[in-house]
PDB file of N, CA and C in Angstrom:
ATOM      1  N   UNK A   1     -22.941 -15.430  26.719  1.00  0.00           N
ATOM      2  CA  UNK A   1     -22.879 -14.101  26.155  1.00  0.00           C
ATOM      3  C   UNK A   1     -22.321 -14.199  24.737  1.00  0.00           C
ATOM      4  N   UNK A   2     -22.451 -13.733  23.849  1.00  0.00           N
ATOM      5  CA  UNK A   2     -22.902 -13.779  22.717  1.00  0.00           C
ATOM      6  C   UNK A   2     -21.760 -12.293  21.738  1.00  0.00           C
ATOM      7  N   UNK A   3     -20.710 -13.230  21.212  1.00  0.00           N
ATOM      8  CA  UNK A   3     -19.598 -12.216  21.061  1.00  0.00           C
ATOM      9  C   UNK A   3     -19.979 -11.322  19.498  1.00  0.00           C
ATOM     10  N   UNK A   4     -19.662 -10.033  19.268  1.00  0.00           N
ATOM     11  CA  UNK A   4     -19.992  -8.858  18.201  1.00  0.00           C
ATOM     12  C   UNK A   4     -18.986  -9.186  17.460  1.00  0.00           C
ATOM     13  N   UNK A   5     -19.146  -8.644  15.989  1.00  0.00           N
ATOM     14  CA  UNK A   5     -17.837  -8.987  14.899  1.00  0.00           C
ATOM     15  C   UNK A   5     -17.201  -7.222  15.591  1.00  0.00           C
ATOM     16  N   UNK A   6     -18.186  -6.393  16.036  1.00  0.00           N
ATOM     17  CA  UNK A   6     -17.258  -5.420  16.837  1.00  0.00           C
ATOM     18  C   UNK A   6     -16.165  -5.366  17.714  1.00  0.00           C
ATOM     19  N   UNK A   7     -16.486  -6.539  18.423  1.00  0.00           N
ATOM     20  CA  UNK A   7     -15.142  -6.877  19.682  1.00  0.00           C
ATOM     21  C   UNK A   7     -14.001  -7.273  18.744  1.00  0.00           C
ATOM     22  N   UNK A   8     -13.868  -8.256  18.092  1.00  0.00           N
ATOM     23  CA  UNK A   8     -13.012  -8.677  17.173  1.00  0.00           C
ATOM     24  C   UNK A   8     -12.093  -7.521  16.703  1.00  0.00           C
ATOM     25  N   UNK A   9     -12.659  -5.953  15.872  1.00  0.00           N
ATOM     26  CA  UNK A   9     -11.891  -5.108  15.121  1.00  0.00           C
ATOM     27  C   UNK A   9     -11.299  -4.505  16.200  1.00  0.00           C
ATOM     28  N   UNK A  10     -10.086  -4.023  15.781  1.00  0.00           N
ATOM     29  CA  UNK A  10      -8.987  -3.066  16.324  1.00  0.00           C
ATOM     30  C   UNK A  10     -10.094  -1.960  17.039  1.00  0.00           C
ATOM     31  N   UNK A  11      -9.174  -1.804  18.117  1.00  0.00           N
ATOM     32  CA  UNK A  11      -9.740  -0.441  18.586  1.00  0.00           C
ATOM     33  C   UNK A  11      -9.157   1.092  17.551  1.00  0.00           C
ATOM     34  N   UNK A  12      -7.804   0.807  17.268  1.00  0.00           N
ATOM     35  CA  UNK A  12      -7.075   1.861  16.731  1.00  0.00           C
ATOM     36  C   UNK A  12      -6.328   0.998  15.518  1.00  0.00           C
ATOM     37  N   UNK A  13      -5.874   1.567  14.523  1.00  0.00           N
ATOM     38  CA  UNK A  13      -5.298   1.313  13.706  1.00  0.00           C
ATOM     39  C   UNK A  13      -4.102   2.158  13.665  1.00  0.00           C
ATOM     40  N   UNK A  14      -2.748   1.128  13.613  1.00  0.00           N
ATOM     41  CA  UNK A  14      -1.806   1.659  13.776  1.00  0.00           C
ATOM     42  C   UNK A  14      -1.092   1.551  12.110  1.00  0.00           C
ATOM     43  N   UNK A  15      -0.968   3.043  11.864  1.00  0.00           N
ATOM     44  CA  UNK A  15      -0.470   3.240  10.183  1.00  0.00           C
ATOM     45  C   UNK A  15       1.121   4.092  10.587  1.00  0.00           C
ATOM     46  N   UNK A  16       1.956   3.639   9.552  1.00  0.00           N
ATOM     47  CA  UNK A  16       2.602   3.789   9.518  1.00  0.00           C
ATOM     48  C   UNK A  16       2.897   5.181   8.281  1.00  0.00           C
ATOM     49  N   UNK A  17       3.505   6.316   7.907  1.00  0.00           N
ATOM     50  CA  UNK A  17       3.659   6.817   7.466  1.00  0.00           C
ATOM     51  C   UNK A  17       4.867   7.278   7.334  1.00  0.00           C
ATOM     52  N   UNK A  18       5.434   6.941   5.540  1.00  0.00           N
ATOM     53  CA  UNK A  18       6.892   7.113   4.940  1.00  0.00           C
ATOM     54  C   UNK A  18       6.663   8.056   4.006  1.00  0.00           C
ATOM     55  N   UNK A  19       7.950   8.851   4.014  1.00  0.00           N
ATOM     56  CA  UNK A  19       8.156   9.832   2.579  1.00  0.00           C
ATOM     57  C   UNK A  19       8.290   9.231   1.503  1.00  0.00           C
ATOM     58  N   UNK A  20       8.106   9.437   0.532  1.00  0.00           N
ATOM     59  CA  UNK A  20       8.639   9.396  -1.062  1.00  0.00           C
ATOM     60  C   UNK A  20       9.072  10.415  -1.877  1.00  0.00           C
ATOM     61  N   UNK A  21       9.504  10.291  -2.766  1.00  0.00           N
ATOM     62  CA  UNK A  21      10.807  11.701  -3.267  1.00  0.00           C
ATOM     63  C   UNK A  21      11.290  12.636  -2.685  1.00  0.00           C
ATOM     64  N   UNK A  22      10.680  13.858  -2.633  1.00  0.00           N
ATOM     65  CA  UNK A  22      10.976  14.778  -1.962  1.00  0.00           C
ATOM     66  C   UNK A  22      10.362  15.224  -0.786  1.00  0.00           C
ATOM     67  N   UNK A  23       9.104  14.107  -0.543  1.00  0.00           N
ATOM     68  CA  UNK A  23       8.362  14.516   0.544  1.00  0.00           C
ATOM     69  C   UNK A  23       9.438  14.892   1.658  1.00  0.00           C
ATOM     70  N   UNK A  24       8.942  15.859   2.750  1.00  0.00           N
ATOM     71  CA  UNK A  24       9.398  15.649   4.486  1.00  0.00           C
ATOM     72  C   UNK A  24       9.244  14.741   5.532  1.00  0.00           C
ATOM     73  N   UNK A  25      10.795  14.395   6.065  1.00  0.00           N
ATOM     74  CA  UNK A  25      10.497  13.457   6.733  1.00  0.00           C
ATOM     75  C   UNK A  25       9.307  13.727   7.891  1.00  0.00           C
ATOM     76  N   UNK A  26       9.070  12.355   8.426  1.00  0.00           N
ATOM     77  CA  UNK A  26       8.707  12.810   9.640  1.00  0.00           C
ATOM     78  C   UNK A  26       9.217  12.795  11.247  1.00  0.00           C
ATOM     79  N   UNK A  27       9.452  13.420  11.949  1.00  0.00           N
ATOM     80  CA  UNK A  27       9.602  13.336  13.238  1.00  0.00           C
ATOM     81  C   UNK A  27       9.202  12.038  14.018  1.00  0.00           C
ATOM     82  N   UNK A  28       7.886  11.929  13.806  1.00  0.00           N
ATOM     83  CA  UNK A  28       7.086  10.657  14.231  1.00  0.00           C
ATOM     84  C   UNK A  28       6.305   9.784  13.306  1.00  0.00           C
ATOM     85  N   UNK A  29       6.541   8.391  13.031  1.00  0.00           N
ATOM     86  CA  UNK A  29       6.220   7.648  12.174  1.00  0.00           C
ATOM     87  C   UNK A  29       4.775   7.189  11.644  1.00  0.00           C
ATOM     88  N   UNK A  30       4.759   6.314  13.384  1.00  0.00           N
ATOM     89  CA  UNK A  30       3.537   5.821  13.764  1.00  0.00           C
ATOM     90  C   UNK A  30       2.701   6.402  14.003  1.00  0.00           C
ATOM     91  N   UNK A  31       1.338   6.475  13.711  1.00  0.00           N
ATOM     92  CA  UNK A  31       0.278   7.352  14.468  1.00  0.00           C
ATOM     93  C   UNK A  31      -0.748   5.693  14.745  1.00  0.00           C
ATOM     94  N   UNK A  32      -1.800   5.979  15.648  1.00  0.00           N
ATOM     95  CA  UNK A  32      -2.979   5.154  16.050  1.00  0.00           C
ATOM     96  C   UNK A  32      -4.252   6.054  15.640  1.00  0.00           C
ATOM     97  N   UNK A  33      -4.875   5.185  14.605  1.00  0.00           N
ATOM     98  CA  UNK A  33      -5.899   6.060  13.910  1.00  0.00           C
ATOM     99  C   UNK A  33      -7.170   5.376  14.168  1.00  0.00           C
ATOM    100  N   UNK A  34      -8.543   5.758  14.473  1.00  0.00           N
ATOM    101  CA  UNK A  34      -9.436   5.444  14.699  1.00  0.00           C
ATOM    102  C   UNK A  34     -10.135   4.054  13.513  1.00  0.00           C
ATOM    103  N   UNK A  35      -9.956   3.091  13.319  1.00  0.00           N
ATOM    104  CA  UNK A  35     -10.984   2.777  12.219  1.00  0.00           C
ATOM    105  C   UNK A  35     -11.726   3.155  11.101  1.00  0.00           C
ATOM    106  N   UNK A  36     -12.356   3.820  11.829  1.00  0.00           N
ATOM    107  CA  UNK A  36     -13.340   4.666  10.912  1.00  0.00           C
ATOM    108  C   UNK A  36     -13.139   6.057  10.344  1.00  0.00           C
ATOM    109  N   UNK A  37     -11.838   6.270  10.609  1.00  0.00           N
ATOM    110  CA  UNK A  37     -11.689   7.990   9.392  1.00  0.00           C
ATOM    111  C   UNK A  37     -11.065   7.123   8.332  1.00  0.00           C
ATOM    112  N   UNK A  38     -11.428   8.617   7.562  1.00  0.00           N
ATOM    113  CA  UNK A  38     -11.236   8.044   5.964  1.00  0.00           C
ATOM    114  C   UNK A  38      -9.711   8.702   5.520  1.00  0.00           C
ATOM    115  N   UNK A  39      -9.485   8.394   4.456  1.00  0.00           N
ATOM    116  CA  UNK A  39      -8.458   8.580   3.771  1.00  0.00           C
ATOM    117  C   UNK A  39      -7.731  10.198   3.718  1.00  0.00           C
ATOM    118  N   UNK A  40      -9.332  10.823   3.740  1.00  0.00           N
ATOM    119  CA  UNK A  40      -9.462  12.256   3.337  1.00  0.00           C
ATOM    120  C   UNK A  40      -8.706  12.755   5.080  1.00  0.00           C
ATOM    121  N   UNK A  41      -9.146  12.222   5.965  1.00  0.00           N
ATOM    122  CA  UNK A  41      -8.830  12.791   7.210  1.00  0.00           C
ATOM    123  C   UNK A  41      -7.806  12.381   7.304  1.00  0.00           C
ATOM    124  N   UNK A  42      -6.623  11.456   7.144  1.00  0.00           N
ATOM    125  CA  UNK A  42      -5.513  11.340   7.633  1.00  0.00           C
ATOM    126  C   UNK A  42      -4.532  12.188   6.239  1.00  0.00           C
ATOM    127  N   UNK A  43      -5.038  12.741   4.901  1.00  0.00           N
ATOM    128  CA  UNK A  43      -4.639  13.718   4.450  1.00  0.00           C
ATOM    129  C   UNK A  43      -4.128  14.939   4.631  1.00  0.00           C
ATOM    130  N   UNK A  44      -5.508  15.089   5.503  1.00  0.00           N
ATOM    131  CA  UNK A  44      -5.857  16.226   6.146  1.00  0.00           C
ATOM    132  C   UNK A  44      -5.019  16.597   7.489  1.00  0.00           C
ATOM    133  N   UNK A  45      -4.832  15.537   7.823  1.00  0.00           N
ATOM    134  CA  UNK A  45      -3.789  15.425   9.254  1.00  0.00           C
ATOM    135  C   UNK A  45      -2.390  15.352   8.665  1.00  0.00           C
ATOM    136  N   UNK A  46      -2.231  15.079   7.432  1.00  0.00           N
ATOM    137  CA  UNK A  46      -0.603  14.964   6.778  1.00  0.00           C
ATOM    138  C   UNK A  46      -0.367  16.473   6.102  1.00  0.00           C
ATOM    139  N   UNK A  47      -1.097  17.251   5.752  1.00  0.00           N
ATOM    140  CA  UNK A  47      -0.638  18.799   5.535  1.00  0.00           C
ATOM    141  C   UNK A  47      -0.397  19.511   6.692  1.00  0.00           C
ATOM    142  N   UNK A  48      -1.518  19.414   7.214  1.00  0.00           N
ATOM    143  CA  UNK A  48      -1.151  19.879   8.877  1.00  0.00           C
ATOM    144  C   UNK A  48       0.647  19.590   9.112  1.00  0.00           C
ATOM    145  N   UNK A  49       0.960  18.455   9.276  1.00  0.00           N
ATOM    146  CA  UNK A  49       2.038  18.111   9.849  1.00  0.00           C
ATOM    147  C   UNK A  49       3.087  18.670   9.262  1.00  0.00           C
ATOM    148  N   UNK A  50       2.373  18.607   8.097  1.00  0.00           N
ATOM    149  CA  UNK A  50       3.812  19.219   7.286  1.00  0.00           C
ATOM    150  C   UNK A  50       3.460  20.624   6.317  1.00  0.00           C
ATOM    151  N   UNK A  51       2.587  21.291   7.041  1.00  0.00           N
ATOM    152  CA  UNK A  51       2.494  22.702   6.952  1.00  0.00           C
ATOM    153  C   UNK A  51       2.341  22.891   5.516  1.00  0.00           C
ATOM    154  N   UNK A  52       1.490  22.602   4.931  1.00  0.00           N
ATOM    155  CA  UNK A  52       1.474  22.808   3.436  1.00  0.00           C
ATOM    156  C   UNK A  52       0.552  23.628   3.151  1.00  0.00           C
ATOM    157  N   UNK A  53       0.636  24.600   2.156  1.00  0.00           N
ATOM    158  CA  UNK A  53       0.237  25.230   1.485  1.00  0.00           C
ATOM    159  C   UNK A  53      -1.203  24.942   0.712  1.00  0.00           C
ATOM    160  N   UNK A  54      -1.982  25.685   0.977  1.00  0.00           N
ATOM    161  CA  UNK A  54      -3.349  25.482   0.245  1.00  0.00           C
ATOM    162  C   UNK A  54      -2.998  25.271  -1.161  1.00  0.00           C
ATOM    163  N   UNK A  55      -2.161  25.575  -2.132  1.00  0.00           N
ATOM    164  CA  UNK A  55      -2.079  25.182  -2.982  1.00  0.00           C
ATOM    165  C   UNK A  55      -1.044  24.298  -3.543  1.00  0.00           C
ATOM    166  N   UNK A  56      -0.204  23.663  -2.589  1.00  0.00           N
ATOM    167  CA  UNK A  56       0.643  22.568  -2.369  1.00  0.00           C
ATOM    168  C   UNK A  56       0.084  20.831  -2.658  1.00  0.00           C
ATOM    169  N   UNK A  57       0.368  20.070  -3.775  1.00  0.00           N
ATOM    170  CA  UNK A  57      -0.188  18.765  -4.042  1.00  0.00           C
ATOM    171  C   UNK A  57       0.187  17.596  -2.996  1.00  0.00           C
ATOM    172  N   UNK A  58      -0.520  17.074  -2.408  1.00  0.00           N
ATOM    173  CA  UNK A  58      -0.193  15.620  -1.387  1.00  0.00           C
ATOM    174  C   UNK A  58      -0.906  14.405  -1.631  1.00  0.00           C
ATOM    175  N   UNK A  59       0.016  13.558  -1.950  1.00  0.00           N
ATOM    176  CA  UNK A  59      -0.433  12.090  -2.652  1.00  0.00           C
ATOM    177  C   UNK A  59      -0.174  11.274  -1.640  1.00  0.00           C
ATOM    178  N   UNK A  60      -0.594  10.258  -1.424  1.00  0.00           N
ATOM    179  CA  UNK A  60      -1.271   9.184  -0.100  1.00  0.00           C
ATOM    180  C   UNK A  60      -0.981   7.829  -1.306  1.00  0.00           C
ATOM    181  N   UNK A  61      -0.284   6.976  -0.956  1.00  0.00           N
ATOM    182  CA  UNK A  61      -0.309   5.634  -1.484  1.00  0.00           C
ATOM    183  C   UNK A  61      -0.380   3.937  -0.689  1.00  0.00           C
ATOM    184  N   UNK A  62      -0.683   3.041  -0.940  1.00  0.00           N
ATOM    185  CA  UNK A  62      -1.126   2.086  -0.164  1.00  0.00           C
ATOM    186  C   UNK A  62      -0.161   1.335  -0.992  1.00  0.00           C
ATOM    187  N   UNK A  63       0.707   0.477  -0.299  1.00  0.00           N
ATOM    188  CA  UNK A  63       1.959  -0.502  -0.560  1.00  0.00           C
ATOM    189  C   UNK A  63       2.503  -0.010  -2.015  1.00  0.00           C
ATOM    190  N   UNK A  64       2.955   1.245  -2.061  1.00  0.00           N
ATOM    191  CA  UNK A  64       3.548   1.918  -3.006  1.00  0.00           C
ATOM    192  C   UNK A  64       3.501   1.403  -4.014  1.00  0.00           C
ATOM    193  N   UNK A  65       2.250   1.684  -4.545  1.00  0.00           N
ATOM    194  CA  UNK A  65       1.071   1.076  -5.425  1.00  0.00           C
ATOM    195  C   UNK A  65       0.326   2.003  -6.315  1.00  0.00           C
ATOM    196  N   UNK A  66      -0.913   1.825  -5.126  1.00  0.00           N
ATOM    197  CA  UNK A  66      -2.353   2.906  -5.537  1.00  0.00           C
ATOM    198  C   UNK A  66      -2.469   3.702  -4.868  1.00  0.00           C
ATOM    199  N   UNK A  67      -2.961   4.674  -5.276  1.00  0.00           N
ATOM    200  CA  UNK A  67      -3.705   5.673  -4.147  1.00  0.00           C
ATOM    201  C   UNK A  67      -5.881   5.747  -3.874  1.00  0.00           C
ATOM    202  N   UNK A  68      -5.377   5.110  -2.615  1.00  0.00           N
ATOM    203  CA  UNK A  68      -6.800   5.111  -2.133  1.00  0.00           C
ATOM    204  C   UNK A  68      -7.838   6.234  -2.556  1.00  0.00           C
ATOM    205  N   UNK A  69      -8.922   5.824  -2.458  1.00  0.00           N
ATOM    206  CA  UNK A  69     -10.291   6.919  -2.839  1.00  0.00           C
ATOM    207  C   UNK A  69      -9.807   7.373  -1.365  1.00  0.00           C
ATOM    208  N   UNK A  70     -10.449   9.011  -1.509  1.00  0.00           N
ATOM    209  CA  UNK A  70     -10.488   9.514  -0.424  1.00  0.00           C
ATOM    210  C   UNK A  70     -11.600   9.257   0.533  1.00  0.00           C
ATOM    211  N   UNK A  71     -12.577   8.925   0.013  1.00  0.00           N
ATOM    212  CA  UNK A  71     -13.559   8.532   1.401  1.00  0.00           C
ATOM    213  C   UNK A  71     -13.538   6.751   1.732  1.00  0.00           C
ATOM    214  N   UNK A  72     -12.482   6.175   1.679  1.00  0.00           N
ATOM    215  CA  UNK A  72     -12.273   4.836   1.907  1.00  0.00           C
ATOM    216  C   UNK A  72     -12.090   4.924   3.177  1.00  0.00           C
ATOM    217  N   UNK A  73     -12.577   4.006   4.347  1.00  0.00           N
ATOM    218  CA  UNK A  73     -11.909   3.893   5.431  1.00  0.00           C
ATOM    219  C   UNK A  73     -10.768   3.506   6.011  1.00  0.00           C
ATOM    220  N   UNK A  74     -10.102   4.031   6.714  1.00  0.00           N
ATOM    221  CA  UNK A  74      -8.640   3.252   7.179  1.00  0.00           C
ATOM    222  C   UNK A  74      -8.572   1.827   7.505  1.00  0.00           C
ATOM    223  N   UNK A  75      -9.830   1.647   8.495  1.00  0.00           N
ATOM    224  CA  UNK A  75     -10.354   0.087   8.940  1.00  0.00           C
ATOM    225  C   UNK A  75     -10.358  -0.842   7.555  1.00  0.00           C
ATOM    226  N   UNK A  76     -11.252  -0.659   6.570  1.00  0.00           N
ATOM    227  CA  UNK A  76     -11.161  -1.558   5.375  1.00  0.00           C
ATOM    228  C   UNK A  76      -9.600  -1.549   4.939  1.00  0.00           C
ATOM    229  N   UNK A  77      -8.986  -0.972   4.511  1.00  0.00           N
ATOM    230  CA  UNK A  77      -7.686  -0.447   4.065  1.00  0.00           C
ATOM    231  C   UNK A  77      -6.807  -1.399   5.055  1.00  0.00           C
ATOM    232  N   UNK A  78      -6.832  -1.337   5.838  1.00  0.00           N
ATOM    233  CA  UNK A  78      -6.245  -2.106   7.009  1.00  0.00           C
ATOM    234  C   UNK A  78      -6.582  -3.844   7.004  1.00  0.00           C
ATOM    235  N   UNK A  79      -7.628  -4.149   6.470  1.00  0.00           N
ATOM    236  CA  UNK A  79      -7.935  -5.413   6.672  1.00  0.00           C
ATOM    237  C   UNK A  79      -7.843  -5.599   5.273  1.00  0.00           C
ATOM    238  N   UNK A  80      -7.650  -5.365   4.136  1.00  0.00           N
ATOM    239  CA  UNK A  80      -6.932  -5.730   2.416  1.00  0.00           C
ATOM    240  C   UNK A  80      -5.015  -5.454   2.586  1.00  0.00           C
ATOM    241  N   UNK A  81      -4.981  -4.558   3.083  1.00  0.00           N
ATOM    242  CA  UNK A  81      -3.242  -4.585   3.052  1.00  0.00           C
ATOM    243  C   UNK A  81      -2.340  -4.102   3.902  1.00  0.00           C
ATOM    244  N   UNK A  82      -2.876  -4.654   5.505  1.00  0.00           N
ATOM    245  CA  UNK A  82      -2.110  -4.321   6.181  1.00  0.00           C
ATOM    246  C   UNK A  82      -1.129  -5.632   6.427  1.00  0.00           C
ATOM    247  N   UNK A  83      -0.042  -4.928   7.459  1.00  0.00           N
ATOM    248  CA  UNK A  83       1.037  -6.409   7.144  1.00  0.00           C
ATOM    249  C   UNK A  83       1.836  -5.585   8.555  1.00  0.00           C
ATOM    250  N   UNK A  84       1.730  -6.970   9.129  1.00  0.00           N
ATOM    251  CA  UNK A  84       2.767  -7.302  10.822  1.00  0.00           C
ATOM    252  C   UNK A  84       1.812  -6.452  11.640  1.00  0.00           C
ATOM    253  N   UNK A  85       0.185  -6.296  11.428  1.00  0.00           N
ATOM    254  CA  UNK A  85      -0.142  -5.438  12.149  1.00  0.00           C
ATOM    255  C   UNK A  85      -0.224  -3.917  12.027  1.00  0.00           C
ATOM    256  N   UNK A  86       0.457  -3.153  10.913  1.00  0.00           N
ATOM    257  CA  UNK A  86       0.615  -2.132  10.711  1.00  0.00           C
ATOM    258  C   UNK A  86      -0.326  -1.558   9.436  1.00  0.00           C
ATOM    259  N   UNK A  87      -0.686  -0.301   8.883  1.00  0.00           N
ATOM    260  CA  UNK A  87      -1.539  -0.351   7.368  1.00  0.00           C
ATOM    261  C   UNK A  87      -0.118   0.791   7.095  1.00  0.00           C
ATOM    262  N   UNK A  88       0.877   0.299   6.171  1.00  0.00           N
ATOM    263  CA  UNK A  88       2.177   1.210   5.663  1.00  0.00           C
ATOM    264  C   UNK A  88       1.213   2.221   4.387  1.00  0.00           C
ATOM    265  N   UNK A  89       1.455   3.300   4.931  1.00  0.00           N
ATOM    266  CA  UNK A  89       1.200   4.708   3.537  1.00  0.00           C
ATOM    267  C   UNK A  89       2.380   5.744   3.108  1.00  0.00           C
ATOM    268  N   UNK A  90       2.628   5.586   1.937  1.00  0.00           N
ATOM    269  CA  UNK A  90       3.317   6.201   1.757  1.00  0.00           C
ATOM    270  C   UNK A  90       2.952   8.099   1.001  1.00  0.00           C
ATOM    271  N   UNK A  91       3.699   8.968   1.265  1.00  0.00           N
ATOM    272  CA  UNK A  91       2.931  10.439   1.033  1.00  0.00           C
ATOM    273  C   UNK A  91       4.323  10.760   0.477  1.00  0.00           C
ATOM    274  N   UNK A  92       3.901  11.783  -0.845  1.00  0.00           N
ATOM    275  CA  UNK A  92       4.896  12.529  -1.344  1.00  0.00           C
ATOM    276  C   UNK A  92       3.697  13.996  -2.209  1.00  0.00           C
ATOM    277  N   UNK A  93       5.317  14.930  -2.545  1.00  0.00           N
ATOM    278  CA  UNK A  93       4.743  15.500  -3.022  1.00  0.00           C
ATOM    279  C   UNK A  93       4.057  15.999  -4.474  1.00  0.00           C
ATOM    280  N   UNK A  94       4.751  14.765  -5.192  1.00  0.00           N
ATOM    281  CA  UNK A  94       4.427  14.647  -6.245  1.00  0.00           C
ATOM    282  C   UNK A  94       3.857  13.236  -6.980  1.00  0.00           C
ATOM    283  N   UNK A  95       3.332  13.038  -7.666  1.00  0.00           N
ATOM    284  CA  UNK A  95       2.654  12.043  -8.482  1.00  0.00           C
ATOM    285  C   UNK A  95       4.053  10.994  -8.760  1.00  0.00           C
ATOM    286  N   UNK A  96       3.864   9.669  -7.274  1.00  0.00           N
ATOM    287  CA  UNK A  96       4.984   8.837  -7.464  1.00  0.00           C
ATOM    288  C   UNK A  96       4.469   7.671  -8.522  1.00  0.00           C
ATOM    289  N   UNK A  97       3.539   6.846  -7.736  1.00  0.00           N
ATOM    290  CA  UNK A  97       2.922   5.657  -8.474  1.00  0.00           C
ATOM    291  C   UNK A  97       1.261   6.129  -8.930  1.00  0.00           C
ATOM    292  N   UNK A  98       1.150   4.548  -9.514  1.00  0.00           N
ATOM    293  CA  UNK A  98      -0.266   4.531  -9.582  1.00  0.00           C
ATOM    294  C   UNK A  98      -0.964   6.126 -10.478  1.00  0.00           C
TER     295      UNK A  98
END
């Protein structure tokens, strides 16, 4: 039987999510994210959490660095800079890095 480069990838991707400046903490750190959502959806899941305002700014950064394109996948993102197993993002509310 004849193994897929599919079996190989994570089922879930486990990201880690930290504040920066003034962001809100979070309650819960870790989330397990599908592979395949993009940048834009775990955004989208970080206002939610923290109740923000339609006209409220939220910045997403990758090893408190850059900030990812929004339609990048978590899966790629995960296999360029993840580390111990984890993909670390950091969210604030204002323009930290990059």
């Amino acid at each position: 039987m004849a193994t897929t480069s599919e079996e190989n990838k994570p089922k879930k991707v486990e990201v880690l999510l930290r504040p920066t400046g003034d962001a809100p903490i979070l309650k819960r750190k870790k989330w397990q994210v599908d592979p395949s959502q993009s940048v834009q959806w775990v955004i989208e899941f970080l206002r939610k959490l923290l109740k923000c305002e339609p006209s409220e700014s939220l910045f997403l950064y990758v090893n408190q660095a850059f900030a990812p394109s929004p339609d990048r996948e978590i899966g790629s993102l995960y296999e360029c800079f993840g580390v111990d197993g984890k993909l670390v993002l950091h969210y604030a509310r204002t323009q930290a890095w990059g």
